[in-house]
Protein backbone atom coordinates (compact mmCIF):
# COMPACT_ATOMS: atom_id res chain seq x y z
CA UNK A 1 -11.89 -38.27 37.01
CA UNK A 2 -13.03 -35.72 35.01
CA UNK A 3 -15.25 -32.28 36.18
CA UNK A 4 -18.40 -33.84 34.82
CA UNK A 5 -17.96 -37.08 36.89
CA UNK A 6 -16.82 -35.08 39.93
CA UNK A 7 -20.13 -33.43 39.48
CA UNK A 8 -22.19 -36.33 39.80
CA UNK A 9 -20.64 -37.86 42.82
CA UNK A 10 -21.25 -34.62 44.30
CA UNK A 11 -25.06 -34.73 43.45
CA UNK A 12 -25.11 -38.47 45.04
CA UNK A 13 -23.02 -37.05 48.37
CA UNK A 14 -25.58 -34.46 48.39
CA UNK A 15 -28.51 -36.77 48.63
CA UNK A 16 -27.31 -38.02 51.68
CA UNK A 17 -25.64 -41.40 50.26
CA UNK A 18 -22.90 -42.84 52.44
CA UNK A 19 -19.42 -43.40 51.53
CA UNK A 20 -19.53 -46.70 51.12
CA UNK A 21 -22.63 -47.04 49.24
CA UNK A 22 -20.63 -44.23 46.81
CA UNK A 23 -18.13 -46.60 46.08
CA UNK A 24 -20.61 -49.32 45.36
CA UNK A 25 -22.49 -47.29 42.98
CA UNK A 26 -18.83 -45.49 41.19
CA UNK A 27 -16.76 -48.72 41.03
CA UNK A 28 -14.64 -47.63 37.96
CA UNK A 29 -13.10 -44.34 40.26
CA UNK A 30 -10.70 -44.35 42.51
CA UNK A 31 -11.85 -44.58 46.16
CA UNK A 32 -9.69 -42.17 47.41
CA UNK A 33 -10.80 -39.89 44.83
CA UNK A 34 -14.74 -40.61 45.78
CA UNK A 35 -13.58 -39.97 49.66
CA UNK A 36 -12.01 -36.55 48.75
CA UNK A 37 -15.50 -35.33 47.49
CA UNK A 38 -17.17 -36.66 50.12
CA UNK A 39 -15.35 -34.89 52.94
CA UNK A 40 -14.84 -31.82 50.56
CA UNK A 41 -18.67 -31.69 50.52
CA UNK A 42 -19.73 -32.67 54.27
CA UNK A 43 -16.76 -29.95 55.13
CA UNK A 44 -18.40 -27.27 53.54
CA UNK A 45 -22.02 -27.98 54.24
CA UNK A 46 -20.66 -27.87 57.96
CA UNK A 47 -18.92 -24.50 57.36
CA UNK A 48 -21.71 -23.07 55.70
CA UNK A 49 -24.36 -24.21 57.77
CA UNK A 50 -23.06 -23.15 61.32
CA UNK A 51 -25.72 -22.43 63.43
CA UNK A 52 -28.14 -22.97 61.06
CA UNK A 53 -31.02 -25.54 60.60
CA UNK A 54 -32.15 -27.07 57.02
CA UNK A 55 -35.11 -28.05 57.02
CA UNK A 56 -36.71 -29.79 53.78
CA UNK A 57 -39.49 -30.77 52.33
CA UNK A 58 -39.90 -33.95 50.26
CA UNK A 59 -43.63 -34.36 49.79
């Protein structure tokens, strides 16, 4: 998979979209490549975010 492609599962993962729904939508990658940006990017949200609270807006 190549840095562009990485780039938009990573935009889908940060949407909130669920593993399995990833694979669903990227069925031409590897799954185990999919699952390695997911947990990359849940890991480092959780790193980054200790302690804090998000809070967003989607009006």
């Amino acid at each position: 998979m190549n840095k562009k492609d990485q780039m938009t599962v990573e935009n889908f993962v940060s949407t909130g979209m669920e593993l399995e729904t990833l694979y669903t939508c990227f069925p031409d990658f590897s799954k185990d490549e999919i699952a390695a940006i997911y947990n990359n990017y849940n890991e480092n949200i959780l790193n980054n975010n200790e302690g804090q609270t998000i809070s967003i807006n989607c009006t």
